[in-house]
PDB file of N, CA and C in Angstrom:
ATOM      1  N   UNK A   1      -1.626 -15.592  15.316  1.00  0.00           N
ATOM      2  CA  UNK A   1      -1.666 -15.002  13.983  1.00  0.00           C
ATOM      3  C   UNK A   1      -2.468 -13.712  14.048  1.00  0.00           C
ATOM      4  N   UNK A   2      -2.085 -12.552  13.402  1.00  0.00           N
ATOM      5  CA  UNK A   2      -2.870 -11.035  13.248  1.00  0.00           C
ATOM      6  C   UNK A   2      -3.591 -10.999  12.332  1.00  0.00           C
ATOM      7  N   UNK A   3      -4.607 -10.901  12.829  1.00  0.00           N
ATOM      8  CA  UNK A   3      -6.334 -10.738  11.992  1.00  0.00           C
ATOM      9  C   UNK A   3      -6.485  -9.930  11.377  1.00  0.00           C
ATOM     10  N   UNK A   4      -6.159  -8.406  11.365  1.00  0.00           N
ATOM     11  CA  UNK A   4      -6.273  -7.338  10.782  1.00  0.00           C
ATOM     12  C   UNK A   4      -5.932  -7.388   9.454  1.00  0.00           C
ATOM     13  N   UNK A   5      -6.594  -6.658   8.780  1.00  0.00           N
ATOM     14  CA  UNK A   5      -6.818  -6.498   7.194  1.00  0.00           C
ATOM     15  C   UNK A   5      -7.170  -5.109   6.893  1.00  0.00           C
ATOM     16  N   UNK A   6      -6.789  -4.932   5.648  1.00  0.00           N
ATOM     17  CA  UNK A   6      -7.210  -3.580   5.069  1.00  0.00           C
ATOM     18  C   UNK A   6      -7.447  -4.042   3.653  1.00  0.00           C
ATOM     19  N   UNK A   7      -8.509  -3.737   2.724  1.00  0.00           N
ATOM     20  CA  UNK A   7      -8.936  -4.001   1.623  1.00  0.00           C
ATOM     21  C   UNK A   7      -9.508  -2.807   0.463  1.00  0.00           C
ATOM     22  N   UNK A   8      -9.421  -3.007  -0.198  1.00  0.00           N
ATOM     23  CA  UNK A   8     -10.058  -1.610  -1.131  1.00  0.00           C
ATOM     24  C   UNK A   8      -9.585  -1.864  -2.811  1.00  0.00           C
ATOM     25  N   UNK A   9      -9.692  -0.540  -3.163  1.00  0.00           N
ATOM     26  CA  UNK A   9      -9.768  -0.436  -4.849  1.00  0.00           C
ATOM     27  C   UNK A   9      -9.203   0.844  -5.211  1.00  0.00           C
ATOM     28  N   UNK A  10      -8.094   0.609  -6.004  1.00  0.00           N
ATOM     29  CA  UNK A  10      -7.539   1.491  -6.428  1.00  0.00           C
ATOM     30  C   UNK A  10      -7.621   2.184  -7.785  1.00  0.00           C
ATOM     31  N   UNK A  11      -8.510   3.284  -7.404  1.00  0.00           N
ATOM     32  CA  UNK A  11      -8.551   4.365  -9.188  1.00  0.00           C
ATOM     33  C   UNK A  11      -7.642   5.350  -9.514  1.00  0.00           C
ATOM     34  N   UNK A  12      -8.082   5.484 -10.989  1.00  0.00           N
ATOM     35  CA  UNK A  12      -7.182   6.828 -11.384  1.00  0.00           C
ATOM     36  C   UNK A  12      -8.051   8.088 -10.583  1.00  0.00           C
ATOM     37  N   UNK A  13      -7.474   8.681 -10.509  1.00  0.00           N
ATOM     38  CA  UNK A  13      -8.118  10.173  -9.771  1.00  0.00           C
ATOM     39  C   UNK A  13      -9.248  10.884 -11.047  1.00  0.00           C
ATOM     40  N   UNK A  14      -8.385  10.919 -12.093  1.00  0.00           N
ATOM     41  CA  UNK A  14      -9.490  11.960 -12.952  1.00  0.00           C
ATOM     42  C   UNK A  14      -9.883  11.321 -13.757  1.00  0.00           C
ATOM     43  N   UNK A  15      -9.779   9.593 -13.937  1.00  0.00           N
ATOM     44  CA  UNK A  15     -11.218   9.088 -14.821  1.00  0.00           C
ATOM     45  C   UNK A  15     -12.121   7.832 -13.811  1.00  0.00           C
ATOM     46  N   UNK A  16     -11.700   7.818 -13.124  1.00  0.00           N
ATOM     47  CA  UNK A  16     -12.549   6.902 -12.207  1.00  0.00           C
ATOM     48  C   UNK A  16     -12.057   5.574 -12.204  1.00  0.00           C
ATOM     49  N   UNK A  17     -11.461   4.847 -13.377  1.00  0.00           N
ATOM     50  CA  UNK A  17     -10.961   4.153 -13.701  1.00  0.00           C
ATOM     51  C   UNK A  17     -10.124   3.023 -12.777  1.00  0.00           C
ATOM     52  N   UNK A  18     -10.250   2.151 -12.836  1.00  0.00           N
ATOM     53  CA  UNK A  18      -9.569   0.594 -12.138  1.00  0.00           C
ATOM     54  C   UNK A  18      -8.252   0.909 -12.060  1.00  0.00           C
ATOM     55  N   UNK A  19      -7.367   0.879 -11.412  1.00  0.00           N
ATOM     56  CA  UNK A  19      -5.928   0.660 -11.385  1.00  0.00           C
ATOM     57  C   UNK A  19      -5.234  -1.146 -11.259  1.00  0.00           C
ATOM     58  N   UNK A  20      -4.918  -1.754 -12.626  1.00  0.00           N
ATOM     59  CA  UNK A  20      -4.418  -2.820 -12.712  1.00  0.00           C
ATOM     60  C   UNK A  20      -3.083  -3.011 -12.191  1.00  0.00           C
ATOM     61  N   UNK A  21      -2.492  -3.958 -11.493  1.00  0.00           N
ATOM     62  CA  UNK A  21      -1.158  -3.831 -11.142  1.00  0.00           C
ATOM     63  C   UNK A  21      -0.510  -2.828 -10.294  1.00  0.00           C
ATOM     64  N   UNK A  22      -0.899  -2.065  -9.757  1.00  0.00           N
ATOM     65  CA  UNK A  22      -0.909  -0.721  -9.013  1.00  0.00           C
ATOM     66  C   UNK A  22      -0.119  -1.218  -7.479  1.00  0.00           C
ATOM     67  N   UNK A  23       0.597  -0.859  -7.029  1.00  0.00           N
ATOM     68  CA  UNK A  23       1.643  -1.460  -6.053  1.00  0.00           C
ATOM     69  C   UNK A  23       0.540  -0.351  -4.908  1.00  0.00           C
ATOM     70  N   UNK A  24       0.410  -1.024  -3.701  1.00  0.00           N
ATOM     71  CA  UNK A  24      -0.124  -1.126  -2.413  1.00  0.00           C
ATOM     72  C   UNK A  24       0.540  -0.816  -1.246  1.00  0.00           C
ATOM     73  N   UNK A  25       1.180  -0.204  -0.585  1.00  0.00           N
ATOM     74  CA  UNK A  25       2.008   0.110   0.540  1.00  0.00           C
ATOM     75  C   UNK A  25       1.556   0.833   1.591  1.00  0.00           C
ATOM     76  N   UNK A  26       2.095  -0.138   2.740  1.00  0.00           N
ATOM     77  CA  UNK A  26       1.670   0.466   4.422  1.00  0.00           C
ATOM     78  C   UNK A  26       2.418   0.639   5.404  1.00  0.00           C
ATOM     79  N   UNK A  27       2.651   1.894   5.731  1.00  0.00           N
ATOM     80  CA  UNK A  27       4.021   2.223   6.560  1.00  0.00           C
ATOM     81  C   UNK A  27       3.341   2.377   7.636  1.00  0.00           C
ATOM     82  N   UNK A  28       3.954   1.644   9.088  1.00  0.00           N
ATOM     83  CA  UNK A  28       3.795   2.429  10.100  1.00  0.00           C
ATOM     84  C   UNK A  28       4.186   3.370  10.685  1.00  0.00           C
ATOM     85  N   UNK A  29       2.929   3.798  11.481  1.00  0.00           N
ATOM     86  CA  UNK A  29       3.007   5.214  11.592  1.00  0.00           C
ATOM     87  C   UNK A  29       3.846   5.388  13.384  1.00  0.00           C
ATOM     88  N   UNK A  30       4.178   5.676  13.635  1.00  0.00           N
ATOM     89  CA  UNK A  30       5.071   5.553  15.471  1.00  0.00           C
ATOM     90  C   UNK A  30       5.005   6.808  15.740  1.00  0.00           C
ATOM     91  N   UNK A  31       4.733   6.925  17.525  1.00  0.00           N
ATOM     92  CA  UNK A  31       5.377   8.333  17.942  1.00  0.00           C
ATOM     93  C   UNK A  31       6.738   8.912  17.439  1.00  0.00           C
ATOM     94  N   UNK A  32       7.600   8.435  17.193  1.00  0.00           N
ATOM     95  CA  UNK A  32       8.973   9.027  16.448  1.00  0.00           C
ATOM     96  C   UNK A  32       8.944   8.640  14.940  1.00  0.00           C
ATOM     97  N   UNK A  33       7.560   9.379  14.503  1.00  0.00           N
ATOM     98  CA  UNK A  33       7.933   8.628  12.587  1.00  0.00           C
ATOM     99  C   UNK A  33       8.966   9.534  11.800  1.00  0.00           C
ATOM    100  N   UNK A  34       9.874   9.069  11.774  1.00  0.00           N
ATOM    101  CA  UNK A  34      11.044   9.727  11.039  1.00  0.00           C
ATOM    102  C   UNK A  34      11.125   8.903   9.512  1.00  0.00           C
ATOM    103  N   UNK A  35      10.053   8.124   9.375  1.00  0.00           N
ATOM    104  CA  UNK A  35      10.964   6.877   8.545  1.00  0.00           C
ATOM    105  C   UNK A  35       9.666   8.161   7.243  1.00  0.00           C
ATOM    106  N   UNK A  36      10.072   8.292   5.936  1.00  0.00           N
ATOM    107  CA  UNK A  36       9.196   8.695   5.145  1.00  0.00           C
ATOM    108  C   UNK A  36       9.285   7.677   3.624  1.00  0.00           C
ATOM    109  N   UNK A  37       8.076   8.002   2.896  1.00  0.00           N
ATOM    110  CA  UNK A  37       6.767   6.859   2.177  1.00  0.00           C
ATOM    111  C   UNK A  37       8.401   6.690   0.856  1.00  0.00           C
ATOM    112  N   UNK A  38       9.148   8.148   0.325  1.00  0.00           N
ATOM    113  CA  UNK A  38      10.070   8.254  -0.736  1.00  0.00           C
ATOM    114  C   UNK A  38      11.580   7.544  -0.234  1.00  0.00           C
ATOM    115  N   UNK A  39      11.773   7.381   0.982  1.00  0.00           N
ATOM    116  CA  UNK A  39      13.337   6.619   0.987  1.00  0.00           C
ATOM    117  C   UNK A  39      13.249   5.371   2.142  1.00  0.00           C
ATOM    118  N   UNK A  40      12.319   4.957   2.125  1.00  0.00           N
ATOM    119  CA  UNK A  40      12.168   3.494   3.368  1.00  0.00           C
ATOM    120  C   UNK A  40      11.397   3.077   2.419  1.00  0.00           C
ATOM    121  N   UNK A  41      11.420   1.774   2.771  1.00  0.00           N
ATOM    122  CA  UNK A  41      10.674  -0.133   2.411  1.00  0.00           C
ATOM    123  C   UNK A  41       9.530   0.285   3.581  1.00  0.00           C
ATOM    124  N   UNK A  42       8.228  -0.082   2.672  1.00  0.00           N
ATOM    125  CA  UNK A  42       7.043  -0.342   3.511  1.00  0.00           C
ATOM    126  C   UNK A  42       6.802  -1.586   4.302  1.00  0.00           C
ATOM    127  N   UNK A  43       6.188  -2.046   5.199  1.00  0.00           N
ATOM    128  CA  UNK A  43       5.827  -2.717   6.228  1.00  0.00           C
ATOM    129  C   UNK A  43       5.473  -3.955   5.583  1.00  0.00           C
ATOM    130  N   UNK A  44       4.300  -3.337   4.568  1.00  0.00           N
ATOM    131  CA  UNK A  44       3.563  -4.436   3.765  1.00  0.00           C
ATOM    132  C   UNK A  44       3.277  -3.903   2.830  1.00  0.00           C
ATOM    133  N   UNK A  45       3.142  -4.614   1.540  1.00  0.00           N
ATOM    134  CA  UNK A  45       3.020  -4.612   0.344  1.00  0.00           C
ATOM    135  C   UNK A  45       2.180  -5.542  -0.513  1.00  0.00           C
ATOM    136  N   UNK A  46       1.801  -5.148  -1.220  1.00  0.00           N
ATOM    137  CA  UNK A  46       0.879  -5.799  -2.320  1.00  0.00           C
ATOM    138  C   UNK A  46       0.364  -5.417  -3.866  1.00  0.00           C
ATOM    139  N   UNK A  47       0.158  -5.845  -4.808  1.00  0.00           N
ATOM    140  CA  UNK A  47      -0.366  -5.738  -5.932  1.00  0.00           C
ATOM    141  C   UNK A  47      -1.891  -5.501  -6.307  1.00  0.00           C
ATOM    142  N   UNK A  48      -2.287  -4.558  -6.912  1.00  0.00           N
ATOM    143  CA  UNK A  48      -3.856  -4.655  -7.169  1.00  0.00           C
ATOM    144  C   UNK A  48      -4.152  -5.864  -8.759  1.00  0.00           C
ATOM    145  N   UNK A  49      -5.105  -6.371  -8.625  1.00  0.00           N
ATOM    146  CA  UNK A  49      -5.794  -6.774  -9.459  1.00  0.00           C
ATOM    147  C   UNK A  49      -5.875  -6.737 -10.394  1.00  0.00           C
ATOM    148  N   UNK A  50      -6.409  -6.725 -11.826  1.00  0.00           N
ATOM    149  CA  UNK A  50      -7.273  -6.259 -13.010  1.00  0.00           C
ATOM    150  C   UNK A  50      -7.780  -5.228 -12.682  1.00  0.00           C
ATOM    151  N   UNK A  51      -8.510  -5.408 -12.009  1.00  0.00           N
ATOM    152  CA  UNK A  51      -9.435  -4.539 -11.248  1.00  0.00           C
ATOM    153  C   UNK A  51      -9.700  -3.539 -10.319  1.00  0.00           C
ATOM    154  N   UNK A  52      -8.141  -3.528 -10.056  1.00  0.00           N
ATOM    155  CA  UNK A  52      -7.820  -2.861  -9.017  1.00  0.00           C
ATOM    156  C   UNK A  52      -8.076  -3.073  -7.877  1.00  0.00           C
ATOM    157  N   UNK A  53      -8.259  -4.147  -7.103  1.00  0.00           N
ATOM    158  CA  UNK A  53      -8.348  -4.597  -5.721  1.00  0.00           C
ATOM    159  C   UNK A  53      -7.521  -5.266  -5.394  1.00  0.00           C
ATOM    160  N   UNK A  54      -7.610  -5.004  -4.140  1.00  0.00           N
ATOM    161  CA  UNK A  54      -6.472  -5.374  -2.900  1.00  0.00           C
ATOM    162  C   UNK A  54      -6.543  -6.084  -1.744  1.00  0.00           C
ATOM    163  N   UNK A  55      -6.075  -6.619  -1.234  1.00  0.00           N
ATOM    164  CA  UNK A  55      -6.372  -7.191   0.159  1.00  0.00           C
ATOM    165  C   UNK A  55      -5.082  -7.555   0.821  1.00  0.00           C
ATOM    166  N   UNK A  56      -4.724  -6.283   1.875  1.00  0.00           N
ATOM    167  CA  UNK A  56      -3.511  -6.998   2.911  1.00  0.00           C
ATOM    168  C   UNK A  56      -3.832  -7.672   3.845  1.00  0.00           C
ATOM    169  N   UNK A  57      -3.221  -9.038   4.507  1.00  0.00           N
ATOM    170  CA  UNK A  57      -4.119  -9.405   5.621  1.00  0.00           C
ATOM    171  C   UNK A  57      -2.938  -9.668   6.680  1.00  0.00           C
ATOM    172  N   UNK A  58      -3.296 -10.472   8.134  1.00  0.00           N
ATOM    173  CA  UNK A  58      -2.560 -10.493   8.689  1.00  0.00           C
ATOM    174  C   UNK A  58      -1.638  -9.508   9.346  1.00  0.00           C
ATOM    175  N   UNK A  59      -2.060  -8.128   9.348  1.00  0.00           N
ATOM    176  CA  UNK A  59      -1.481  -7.400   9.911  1.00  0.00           C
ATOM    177  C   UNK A  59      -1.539  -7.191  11.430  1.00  0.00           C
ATOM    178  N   UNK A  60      -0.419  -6.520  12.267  1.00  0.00           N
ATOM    179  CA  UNK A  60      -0.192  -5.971  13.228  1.00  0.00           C
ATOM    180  C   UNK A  60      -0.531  -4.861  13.365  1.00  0.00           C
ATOM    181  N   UNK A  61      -1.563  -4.919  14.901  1.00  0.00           N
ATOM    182  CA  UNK A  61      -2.527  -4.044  14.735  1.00  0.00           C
ATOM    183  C   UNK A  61      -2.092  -2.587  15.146  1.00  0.00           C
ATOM    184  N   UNK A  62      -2.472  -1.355  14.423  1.00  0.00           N
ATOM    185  CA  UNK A  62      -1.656  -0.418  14.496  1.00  0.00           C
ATOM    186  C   UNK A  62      -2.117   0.683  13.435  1.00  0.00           C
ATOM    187  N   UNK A  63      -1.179   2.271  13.242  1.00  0.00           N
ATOM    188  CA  UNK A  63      -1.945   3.209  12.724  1.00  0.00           C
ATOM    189  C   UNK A  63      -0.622   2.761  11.394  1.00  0.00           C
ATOM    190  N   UNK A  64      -1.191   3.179  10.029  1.00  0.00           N
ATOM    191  CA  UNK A  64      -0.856   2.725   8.873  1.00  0.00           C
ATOM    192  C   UNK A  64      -0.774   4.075   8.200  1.00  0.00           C
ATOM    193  N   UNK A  65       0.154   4.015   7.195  1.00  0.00           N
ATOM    194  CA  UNK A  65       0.348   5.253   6.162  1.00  0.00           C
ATOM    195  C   UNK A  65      -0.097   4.724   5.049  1.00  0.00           C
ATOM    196  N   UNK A  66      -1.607   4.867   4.297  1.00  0.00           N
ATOM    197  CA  UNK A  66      -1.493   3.875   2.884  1.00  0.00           C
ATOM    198  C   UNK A  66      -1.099   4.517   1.714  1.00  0.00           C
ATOM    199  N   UNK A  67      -0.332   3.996   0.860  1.00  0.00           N
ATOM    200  CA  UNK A  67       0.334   4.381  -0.589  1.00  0.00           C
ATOM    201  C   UNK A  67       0.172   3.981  -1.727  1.00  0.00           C
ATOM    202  N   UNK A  68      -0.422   4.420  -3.021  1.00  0.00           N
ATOM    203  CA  UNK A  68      -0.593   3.388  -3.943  1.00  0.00           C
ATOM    204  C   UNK A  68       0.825   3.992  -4.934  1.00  0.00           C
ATOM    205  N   UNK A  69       0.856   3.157  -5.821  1.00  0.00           N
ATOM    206  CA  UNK A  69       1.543   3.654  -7.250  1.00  0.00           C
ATOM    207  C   UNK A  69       1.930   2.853  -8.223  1.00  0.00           C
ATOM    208  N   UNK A  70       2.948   3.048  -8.749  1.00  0.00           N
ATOM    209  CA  UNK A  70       4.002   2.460  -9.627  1.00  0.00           C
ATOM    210  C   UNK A  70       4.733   1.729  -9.152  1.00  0.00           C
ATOM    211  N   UNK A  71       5.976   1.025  -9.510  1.00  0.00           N
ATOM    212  CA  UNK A  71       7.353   1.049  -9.181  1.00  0.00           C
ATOM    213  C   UNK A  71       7.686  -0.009  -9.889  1.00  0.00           C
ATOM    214  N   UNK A  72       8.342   0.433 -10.973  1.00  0.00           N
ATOM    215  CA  UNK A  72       8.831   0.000 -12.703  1.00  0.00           C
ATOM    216  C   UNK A  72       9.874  -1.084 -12.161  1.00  0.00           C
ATOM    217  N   UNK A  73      10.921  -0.207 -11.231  1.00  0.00           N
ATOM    218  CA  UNK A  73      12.490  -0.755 -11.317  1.00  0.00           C
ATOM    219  C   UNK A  73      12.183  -2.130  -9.731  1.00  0.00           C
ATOM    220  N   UNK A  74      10.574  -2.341  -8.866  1.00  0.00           N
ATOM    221  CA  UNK A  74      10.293  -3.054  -7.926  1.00  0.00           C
ATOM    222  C   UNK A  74      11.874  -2.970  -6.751  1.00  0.00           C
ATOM    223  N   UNK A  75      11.607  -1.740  -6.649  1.00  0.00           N
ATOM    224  CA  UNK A  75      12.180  -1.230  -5.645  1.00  0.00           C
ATOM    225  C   UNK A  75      11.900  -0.878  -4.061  1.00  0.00           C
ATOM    226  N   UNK A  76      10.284  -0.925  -4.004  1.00  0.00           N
ATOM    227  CA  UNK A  76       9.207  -1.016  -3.186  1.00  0.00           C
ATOM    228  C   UNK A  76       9.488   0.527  -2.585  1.00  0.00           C
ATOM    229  N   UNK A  77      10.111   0.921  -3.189  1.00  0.00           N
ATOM    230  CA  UNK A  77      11.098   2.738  -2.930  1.00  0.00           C
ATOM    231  C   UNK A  77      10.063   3.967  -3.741  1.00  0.00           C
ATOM    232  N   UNK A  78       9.108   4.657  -3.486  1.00  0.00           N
ATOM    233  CA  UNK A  78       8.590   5.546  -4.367  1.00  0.00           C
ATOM    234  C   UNK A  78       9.572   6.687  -4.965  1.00  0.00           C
TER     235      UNK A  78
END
């Protein structure tokens, strides 16, 4: 099983503010990264909190693209 984790808290930029529900995404990154964050499915995914926290776990250990946002239509597609 892969131990690796990444954890944190997601704010608004210009009030400091908690991001509730805020979608979480981690693309890997490869010597040939052709794949980009607007037309590929991320690796791993997750939801923030109330509070805006997160916790992916179990990952494969490796360099990561992290993404927060939206995504109304759960398309996992920015």
């Amino acid at each position: 099983v892969d131990s690796m984790y990444i954890e944190g808290q997601v704010n608004y930029l210009m009030t400091n503010q908690p991001v509730g529900d805020a979608l979480v995404t981690l693309y890997k990154i490869t010597d040939a990264d052709t794949a980009h964050i607007l037309n590929s499915t991320p690796d791993y995914f997750t939801k923030t909190n109330q509070e805006g926290v997160f916790k992916l776990e179990h990952l494969k250990q490796g360099k990561y693209r992290v993404c927060a946002g939206y995504s109304k239509e759960n398309k996992l597609i920015l």
